[in-house]
Structures are given as C-alpha cells and as structure tokens.
N, C-alpha and C. Protein backbone atom coordinates (compact mmCIF):
# COMPACT_ATOMS: atom_id res chain seq x y z
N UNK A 1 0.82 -1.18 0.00
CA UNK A 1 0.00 0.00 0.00
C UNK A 1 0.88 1.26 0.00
N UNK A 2 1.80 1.45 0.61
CA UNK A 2 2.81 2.13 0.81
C UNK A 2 3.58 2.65 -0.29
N UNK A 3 3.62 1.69 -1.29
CA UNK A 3 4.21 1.86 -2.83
C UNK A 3 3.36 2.88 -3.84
N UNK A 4 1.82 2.48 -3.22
CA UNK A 4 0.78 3.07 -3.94
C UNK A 4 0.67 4.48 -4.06
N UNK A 5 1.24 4.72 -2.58
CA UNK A 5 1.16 6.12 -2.24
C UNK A 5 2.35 7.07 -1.88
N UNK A 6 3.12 6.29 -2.39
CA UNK A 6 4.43 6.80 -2.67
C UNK A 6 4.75 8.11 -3.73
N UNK A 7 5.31 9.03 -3.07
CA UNK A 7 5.44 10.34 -4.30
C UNK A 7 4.36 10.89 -4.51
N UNK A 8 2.96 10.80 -3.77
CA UNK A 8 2.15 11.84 -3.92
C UNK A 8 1.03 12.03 -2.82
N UNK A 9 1.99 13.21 -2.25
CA UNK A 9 1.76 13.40 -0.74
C UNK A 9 -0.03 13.65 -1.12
N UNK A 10 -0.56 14.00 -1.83
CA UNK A 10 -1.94 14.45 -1.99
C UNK A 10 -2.62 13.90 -2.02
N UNK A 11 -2.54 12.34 -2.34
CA UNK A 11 -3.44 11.32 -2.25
C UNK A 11 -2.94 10.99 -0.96
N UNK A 12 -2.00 10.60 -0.57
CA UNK A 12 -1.96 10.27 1.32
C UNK A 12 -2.30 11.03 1.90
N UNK A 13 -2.81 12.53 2.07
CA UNK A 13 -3.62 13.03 2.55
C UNK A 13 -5.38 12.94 2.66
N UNK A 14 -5.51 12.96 1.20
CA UNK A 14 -6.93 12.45 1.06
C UNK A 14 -7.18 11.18 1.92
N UNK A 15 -6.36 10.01 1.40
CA UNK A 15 -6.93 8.52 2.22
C UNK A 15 -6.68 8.78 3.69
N UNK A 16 -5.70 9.73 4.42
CA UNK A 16 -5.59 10.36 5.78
C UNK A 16 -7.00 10.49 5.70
N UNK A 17 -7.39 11.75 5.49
CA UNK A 17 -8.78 12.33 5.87
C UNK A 17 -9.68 11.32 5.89
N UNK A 18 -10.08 10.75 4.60
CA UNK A 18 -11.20 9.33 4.26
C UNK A 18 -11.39 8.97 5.67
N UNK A 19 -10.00 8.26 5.77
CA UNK A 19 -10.03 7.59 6.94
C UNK A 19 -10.39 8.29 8.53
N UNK A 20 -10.41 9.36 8.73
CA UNK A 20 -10.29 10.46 9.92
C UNK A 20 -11.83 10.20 9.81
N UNK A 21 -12.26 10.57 8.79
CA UNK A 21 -13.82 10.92 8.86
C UNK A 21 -14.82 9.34 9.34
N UNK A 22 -14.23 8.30 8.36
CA UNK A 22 -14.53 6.96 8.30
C UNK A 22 -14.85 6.91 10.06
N UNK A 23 -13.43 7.24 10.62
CA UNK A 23 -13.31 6.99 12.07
C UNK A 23 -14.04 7.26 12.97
N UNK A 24 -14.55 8.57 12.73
CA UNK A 24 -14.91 9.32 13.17
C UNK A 24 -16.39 9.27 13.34
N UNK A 25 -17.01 8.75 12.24
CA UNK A 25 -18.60 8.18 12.13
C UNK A 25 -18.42 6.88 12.83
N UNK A 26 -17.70 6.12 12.59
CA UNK A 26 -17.59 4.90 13.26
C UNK A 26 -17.76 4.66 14.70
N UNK A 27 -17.11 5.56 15.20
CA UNK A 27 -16.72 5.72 16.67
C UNK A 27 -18.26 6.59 17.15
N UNK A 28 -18.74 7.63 16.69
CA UNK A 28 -19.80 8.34 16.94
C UNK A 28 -21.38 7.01 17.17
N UNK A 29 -21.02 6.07 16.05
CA UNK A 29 -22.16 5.01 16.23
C UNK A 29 -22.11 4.22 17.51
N UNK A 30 -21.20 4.00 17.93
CA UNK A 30 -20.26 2.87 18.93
C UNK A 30 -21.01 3.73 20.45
N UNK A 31 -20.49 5.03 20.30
CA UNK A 31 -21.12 5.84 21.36
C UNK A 31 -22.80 6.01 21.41
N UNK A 32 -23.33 6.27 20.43
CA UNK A 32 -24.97 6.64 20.46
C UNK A 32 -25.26 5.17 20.80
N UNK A 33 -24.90 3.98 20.30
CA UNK A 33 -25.81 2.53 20.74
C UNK A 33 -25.25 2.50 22.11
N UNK A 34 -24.47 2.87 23.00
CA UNK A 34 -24.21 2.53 24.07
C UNK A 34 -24.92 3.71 25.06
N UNK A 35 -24.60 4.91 24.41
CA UNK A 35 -26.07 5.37 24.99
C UNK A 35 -27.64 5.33 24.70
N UNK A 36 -27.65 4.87 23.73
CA UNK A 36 -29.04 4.13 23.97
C UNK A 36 -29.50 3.05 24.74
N UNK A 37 -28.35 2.34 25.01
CA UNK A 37 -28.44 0.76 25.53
C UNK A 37 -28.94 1.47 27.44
N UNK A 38 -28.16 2.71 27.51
CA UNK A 38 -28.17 2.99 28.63
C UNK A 38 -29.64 3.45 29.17
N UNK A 39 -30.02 4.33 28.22
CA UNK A 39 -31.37 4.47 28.47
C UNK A 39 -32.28 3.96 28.48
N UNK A 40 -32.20 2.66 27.46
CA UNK A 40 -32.63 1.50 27.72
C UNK A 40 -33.20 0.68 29.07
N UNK A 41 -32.12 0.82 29.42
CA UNK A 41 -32.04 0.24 30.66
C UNK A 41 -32.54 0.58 31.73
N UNK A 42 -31.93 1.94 31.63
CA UNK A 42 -32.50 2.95 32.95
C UNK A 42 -34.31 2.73 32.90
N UNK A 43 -34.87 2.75 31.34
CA UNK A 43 -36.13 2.73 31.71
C UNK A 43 -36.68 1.59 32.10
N UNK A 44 -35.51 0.60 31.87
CA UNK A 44 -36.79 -1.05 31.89
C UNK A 44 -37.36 -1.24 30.94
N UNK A 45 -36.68 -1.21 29.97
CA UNK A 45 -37.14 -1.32 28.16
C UNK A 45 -36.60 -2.57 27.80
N UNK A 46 -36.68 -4.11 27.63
CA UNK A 46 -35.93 -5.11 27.44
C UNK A 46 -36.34 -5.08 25.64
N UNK A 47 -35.46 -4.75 24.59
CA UNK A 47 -36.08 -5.21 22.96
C UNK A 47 -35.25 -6.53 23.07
N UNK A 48 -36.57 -6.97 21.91
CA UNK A 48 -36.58 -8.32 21.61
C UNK A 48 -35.12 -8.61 21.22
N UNK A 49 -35.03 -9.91 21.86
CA UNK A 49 -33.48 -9.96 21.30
C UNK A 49 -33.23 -10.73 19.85
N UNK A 50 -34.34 -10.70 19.04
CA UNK A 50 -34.26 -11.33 17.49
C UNK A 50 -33.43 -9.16 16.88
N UNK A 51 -34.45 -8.62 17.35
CA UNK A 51 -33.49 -7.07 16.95
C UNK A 51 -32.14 -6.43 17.42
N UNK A 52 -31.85 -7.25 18.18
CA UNK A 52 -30.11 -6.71 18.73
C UNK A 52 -29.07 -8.04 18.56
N UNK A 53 -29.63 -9.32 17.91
CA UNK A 53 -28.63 -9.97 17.98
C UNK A 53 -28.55 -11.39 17.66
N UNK A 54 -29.31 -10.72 16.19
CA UNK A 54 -30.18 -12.41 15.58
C UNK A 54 -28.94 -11.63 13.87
N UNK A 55 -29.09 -12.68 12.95
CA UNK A 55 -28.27 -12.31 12.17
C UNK A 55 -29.29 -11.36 11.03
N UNK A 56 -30.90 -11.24 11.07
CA UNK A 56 -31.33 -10.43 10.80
C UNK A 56 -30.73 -8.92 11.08
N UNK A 57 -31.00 -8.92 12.14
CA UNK A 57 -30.21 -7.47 12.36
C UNK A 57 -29.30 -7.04 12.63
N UNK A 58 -28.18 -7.93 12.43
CA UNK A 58 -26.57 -7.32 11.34
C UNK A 58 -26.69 -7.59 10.51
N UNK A 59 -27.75 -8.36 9.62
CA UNK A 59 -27.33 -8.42 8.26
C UNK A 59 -28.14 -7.07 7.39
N UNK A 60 -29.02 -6.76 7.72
CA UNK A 60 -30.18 -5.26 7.40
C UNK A 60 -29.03 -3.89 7.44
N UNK A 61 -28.78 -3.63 8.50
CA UNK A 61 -27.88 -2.51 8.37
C UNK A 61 -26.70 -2.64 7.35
N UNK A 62 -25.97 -3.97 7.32
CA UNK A 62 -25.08 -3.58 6.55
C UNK A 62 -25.32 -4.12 5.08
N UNK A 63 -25.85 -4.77 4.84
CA UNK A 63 -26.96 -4.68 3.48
C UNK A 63 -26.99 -3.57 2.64
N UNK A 64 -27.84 -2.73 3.53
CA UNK A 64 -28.03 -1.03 3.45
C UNK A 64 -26.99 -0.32 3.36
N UNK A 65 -26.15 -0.66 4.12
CA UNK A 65 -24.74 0.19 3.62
C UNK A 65 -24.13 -0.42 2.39
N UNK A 66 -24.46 -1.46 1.47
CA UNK A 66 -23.75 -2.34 0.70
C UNK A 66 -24.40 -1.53 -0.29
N UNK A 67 -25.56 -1.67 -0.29
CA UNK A 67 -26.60 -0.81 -1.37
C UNK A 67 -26.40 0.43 -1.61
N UNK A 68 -26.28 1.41 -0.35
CA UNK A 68 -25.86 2.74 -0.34
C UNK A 68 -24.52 2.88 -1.27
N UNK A 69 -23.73 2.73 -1.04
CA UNK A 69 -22.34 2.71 -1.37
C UNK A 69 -22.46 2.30 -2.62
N UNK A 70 -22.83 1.00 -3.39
CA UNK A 70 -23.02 0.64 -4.33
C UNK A 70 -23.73 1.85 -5.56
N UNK A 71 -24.80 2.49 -4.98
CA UNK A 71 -25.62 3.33 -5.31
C UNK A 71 -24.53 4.51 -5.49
N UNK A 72 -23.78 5.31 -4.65
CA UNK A 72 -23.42 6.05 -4.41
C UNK A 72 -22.51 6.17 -5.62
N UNK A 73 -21.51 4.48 -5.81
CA UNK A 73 -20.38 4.64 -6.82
C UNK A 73 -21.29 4.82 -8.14
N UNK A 74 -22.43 3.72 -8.18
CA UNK A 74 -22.86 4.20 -9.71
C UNK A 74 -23.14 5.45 -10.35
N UNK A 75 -23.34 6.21 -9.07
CA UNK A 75 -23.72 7.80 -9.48
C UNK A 75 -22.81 8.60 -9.95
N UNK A 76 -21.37 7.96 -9.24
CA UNK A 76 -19.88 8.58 -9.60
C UNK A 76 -19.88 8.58 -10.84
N UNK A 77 -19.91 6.77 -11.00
CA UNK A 77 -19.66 6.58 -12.16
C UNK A 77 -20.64 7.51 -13.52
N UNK A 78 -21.51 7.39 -13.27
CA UNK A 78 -22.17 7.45 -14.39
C UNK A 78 -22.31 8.90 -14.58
N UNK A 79 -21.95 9.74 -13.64
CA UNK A 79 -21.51 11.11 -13.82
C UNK A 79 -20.25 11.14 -14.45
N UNK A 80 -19.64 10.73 -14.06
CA UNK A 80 -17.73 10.59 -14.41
C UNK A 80 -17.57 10.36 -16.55
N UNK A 81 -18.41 9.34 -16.80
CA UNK A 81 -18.48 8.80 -18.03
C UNK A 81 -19.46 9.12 -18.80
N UNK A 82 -20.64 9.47 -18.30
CA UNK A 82 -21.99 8.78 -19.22
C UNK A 82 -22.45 10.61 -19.39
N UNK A 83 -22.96 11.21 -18.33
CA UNK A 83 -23.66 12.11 -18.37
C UNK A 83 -23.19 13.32 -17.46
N UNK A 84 -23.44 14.58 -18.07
CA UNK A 84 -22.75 15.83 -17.25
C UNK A 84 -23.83 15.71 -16.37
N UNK A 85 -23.46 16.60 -14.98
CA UNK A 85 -23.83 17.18 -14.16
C UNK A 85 -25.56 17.83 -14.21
N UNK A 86 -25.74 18.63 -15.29
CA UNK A 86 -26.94 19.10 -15.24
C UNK A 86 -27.64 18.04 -16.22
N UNK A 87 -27.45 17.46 -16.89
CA UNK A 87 -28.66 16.79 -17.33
C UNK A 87 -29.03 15.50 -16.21
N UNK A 88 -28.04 15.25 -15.94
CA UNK A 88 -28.28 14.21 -14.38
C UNK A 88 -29.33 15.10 -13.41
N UNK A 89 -29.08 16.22 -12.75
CA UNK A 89 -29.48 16.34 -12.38
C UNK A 89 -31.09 16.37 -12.77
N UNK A 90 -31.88 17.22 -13.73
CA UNK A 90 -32.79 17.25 -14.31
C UNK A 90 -33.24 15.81 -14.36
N UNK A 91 -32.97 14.64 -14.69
CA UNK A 91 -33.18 13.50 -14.80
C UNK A 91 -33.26 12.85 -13.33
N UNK A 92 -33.05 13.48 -12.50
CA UNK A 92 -33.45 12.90 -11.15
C UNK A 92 -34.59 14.18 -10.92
N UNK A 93 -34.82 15.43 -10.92
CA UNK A 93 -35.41 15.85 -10.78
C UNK A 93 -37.12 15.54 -11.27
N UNK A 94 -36.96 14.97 -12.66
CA UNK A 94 -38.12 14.33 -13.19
C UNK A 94 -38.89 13.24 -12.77
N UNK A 95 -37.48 12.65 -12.00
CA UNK A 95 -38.02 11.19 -11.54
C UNK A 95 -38.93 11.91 -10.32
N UNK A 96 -38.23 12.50 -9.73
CA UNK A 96 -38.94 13.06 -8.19
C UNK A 96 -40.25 13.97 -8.76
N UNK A 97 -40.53 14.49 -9.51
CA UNK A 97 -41.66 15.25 -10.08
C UNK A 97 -42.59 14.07 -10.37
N UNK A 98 -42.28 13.18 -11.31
CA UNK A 98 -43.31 11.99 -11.82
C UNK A 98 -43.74 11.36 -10.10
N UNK A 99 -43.04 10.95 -9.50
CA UNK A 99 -43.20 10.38 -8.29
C UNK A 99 -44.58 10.90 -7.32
N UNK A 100 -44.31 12.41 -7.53
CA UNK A 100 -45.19 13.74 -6.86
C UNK A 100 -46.68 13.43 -7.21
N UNK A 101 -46.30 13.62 -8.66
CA UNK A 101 -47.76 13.60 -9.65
C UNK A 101 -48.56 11.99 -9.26
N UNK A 102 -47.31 10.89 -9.45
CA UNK A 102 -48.51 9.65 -8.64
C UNK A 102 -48.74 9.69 -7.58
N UNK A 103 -48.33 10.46 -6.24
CA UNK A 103 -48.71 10.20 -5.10
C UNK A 103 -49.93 11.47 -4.76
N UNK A 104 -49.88 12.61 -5.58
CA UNK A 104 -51.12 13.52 -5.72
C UNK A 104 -51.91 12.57 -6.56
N UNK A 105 -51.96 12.52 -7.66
CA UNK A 105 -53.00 10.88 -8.18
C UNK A 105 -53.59 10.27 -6.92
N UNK A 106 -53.10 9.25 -6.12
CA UNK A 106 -53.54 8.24 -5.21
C UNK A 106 -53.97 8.82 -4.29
N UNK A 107 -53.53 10.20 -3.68
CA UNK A 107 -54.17 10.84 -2.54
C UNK A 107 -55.34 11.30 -3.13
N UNK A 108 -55.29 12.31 -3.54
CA UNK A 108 -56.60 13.01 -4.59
C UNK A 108 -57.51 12.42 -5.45
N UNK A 109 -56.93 11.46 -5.96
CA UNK A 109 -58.31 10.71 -6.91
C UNK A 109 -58.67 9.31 -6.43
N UNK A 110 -57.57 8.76 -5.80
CA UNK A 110 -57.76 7.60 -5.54
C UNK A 110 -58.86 7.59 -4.15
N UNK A 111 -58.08 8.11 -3.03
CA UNK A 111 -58.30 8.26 -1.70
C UNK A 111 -59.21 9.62 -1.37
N UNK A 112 -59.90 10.45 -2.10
CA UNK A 112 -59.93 10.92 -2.22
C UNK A 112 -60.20 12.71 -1.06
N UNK A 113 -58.85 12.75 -0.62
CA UNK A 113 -58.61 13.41 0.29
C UNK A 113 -58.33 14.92 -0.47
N UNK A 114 -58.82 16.07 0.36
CA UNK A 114 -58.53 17.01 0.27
C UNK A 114 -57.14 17.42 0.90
N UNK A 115 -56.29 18.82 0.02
CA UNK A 115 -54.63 19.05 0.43
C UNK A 115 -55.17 20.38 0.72
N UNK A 116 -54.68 20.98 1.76
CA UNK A 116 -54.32 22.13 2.11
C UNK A 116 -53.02 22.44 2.48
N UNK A 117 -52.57 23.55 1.35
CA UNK A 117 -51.59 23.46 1.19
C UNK A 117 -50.56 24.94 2.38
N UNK A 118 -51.68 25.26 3.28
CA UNK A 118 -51.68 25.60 4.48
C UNK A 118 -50.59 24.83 5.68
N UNK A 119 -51.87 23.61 5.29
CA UNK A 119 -51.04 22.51 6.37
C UNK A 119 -49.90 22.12 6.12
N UNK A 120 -49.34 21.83 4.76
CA UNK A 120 -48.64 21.23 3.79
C UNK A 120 -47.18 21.83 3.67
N UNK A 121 -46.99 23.05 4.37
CA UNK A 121 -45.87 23.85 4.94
C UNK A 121 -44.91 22.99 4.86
N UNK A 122 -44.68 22.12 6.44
CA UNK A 122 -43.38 21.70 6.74
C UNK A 122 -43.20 20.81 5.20
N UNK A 123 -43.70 19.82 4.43
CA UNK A 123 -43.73 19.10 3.49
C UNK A 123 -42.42 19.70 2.51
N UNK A 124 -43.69 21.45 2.43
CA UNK A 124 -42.91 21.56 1.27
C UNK A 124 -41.70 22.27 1.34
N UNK A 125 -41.39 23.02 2.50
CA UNK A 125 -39.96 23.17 3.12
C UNK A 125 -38.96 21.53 2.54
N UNK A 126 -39.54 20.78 3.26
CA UNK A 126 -38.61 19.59 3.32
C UNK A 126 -38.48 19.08 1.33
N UNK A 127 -39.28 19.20 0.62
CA UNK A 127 -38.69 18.85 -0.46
C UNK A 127 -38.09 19.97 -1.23
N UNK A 128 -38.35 21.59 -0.75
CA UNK A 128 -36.83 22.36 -1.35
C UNK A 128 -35.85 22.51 -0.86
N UNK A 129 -35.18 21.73 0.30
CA UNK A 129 -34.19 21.22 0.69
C UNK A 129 -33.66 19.90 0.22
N UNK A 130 -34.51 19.02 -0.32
CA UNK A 130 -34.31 17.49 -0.66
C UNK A 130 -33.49 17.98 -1.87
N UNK A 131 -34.45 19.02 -2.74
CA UNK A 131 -34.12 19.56 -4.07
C UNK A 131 -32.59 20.30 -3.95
N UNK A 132 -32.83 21.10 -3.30
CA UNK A 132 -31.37 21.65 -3.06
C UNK A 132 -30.09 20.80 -2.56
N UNK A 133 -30.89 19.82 -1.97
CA UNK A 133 -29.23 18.87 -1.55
C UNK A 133 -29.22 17.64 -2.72
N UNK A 134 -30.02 17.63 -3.37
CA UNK A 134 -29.75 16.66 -4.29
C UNK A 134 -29.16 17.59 -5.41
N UNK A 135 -29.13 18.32 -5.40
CA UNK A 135 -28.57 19.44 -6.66
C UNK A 135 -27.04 19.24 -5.88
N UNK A 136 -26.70 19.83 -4.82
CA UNK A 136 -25.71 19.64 -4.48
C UNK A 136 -25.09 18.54 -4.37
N UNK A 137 -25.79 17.52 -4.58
CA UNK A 137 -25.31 15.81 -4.15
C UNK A 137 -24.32 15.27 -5.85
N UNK A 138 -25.38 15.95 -6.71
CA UNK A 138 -25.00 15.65 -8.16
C UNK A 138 -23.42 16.44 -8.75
N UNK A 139 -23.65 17.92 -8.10
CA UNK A 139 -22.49 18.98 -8.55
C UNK A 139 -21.13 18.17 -7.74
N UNK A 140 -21.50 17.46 -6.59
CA UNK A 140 -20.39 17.08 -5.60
C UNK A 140 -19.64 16.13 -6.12
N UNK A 141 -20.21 15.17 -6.20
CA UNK A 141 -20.13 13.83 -6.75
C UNK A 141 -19.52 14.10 -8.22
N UNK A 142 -20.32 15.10 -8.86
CA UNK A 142 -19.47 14.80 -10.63
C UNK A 142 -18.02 15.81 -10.59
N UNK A 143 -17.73 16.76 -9.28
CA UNK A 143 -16.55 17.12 -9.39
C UNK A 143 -15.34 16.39 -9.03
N UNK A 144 -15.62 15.66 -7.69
CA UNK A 144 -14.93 14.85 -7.24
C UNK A 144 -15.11 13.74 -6.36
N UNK A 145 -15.72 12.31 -6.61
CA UNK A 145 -16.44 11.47 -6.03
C UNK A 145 -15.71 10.98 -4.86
N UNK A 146 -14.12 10.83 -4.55
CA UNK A 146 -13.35 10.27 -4.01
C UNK A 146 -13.51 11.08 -2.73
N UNK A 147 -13.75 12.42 -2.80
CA UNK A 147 -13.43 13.58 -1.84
C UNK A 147 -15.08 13.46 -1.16
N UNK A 148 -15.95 14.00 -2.16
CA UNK A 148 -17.34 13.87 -2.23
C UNK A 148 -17.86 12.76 -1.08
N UNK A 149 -17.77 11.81 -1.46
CA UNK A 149 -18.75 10.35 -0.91
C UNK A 149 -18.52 10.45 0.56
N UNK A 150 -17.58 10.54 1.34
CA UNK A 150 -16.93 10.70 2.61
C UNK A 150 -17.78 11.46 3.33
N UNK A 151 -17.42 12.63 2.58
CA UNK A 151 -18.26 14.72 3.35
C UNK A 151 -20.02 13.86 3.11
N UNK A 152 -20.24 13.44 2.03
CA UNK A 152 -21.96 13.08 2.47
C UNK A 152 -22.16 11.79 3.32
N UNK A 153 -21.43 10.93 3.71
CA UNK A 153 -21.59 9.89 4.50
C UNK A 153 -21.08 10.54 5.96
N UNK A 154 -21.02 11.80 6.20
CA UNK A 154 -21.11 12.22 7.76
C UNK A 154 -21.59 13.17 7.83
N UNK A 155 -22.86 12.86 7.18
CA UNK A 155 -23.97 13.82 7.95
C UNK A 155 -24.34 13.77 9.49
N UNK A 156 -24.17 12.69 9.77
CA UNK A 156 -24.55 12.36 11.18
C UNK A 156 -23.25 12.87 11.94
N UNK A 157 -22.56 13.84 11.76
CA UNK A 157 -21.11 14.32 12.66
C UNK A 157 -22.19 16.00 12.50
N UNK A 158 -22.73 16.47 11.64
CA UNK A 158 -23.31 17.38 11.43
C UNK A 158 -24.52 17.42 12.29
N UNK A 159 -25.40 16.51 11.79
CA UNK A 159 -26.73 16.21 12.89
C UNK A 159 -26.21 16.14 14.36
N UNK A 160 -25.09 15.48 14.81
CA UNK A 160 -25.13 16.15 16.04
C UNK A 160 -24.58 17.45 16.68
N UNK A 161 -23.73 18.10 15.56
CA UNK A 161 -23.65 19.73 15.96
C UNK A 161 -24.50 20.57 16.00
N UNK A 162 -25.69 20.21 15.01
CA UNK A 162 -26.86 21.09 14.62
C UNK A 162 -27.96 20.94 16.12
N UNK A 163 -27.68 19.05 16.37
CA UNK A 163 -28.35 18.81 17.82
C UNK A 163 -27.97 19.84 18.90
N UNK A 164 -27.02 20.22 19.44
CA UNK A 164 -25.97 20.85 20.40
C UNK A 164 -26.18 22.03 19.74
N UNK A 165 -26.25 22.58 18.69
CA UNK A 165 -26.25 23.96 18.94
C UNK A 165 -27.97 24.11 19.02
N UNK A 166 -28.95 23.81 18.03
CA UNK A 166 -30.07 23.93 17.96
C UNK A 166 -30.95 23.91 19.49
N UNK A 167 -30.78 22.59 19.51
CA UNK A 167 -31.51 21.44 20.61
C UNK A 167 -30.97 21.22 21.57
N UNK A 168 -29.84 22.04 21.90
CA UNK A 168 -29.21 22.25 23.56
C UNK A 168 -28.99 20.67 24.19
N UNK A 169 -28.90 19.72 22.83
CA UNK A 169 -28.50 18.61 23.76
C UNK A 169 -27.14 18.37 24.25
N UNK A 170 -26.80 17.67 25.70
CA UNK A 170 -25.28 17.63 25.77
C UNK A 170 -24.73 16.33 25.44
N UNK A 171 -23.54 17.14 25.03
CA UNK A 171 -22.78 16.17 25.00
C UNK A 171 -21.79 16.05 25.63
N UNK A 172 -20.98 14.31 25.08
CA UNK A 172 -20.18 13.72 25.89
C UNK A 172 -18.92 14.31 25.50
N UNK A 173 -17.84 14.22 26.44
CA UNK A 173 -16.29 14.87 25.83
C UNK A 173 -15.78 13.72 24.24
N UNK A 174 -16.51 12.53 24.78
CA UNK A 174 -16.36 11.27 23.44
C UNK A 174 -16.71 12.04 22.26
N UNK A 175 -17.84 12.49 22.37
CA UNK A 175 -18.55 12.88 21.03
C UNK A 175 -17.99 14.22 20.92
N UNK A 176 -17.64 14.74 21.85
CA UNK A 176 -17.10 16.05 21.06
C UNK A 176 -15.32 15.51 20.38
N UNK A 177 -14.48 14.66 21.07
CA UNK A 177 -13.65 14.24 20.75
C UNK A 177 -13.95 13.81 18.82
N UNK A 178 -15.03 12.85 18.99
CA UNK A 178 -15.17 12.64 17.34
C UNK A 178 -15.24 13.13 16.62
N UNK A 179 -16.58 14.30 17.16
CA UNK A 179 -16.26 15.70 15.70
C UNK A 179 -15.15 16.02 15.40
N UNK A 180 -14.43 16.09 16.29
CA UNK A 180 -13.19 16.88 16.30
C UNK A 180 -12.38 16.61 15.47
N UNK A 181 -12.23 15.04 15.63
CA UNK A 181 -11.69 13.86 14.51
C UNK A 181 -12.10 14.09 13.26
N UNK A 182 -13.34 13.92 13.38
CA UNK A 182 -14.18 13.91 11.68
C UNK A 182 -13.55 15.09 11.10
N UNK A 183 -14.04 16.29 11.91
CA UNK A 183 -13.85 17.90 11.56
C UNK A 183 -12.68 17.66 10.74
N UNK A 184 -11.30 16.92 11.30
CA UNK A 184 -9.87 17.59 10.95
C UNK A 184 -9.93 16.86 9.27
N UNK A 185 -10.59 15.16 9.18
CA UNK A 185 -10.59 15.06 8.21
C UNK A 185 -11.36 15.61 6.91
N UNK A 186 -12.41 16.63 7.45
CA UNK A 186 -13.36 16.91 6.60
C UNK A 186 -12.79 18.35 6.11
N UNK A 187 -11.83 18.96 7.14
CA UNK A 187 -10.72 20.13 7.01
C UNK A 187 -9.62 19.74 5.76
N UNK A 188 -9.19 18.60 6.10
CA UNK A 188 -7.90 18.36 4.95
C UNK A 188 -8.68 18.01 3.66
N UNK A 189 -9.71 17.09 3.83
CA UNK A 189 -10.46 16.84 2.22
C UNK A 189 -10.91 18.37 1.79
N UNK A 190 -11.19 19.14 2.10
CA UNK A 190 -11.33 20.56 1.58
C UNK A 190 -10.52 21.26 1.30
N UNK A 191 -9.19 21.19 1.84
CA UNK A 191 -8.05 21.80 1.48
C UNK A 191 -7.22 21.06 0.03
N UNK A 192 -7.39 19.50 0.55
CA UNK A 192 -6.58 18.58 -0.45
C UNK A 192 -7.37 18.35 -1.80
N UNK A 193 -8.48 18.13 -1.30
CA UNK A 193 -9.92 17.96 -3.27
C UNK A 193 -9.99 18.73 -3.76
C-alpha cells in the first residue's frame, strides 16, 4: 500500500482524511448505541433480542450500507463517463416530479382526500431542501467522487452539531472528541480535493 502512495503526498492526505472521517462516524455510532443501551435500561425497556442480535439485524444494516455505497459509486460513475452534471441532475429531478404527480394521483383521486396546502408547509420546506441537496449531491459527486462520498456519508457528525447547537443537547467529551476527529478530516479533504 505504501508503494501506492508513494510520491504523492496528496493522495496520502486524502486517504488520511477518508479515513479520519470513516473513524470518526464509526466511533460516533459505537457511542450513540451505548447510549441508547443505557437508556434503555434505565427505563426497563428489554427489545426483543431477534433485533439486537439475531443475524437479521446485522445483516439489514449492513446490506443497506452495501446498497448505499453501491448506489453512491454508480452515481460517480455514471456522472464521471456517461452524463454531465446538469442533465443528471434534471433526470433525477423528473423522476422526483413523476413520483409527486402519482402520489397527488392516489391521494386526490384515488383516496380521495382534500390538500391544504396551508397545512402542507413543513412538506414543502422539506422537499426544497431534498431539491437543493440533491442538486448539491449531483455537482459534488461529478466534481470529485473520491473527496465527495466521505463529506456526504457524515452527515450524522453534522446532525449532532446542529443537535448541540439547535436542541441544547449535551454532549459527551467522546462525542465532542469525534467531531473533532471527523472535523480535521473533513478540514484536509477541503483543502486537499
């Protein structure tokens, strides 16, 4: 491995960071299930133990990460080779528009429920953000997937800063230790991509 990365300090920085961040989510999961386990407990909550330790549920999560990732490279890819940036994007945008139009279909004609689009607020907040981070997901990915895939697989180093600053939840010196970690690698992939 060592050979690989020999003579170009810029990629041993990048796989540095990868890895900082990798760590860094890793370690952040390790902590939240052990404080959950705790609260768990404290309340007198026993879950079934087919969900903590049947091969169903290690094999579901990382499944999902097999798929994710899988998903993630084809997008590289097929940005990288096949299709620029904006027509990708538009082409996911359509998909998510057609999607809209059948689920207004099935609510409205099928079911036939009235929308107020009053109520319908938080909704539509949440899909011009979906829109906006999938715009950003596409521009990221077709500039640099290697740098890219990492910074969107730790959102959850984000969700808990946004927790702590937003939602006044505390935290542990652990979890602040991890950001910290993540942070430095998510610092050098911005400097180094």
């Amino acid at each position: 491995m060592l050979l690989y990365f020999e003579g170009d300090n810029e990629r041993v920085a990048v796989f540095f960071a990868v890895a900082l961040v990798c760590i860094g989510i890793f370690f952040l999961s390790v902590f939240e299930k052990k404080q959950e386990d705790a609260q768990r407990v404290q309340a007198g909550i026993v879950p079934d133990r087919k969900y903590t330790h049947s091969f169903i549920a290690i094999f579901f999560p990382i499944f999902y990460c097999i798929i994710d990732g899988l998903g993630t490279f084809a997008d590289a890819l097929v940005l990288d080779r096949y299709i620029a940036e904006g027509p990708a994007n538009i082409a996911y945008e359509f998909t998510f528009l057609m999607m809209a139009v059948f689920a207004f279909i099935y609510v409205v004609i099928v079911k036939k429920q009235k929308i107020k689009l009053s109520a319908e607020k938080p909704k539509i907040l949440a899909g011009v953000f979906e829109t906006a981070g999938q715009f950003a997901y596409i521009f990221a990915l077709g500039d640099n997937a290697i740098v890219a895939a990492p910074l969107i697989s730790s959102y959850c180093i984000f969700s808990l800063v946004w927790a702590r600053i937003i939602l006044k939840e505390k935290l542990s010196w652990k979890q602040y230790l991890v950001i910290a970690i993540a942070a430095a690698g998510i610092v050098i992939l911005g400097m180094e991509g």
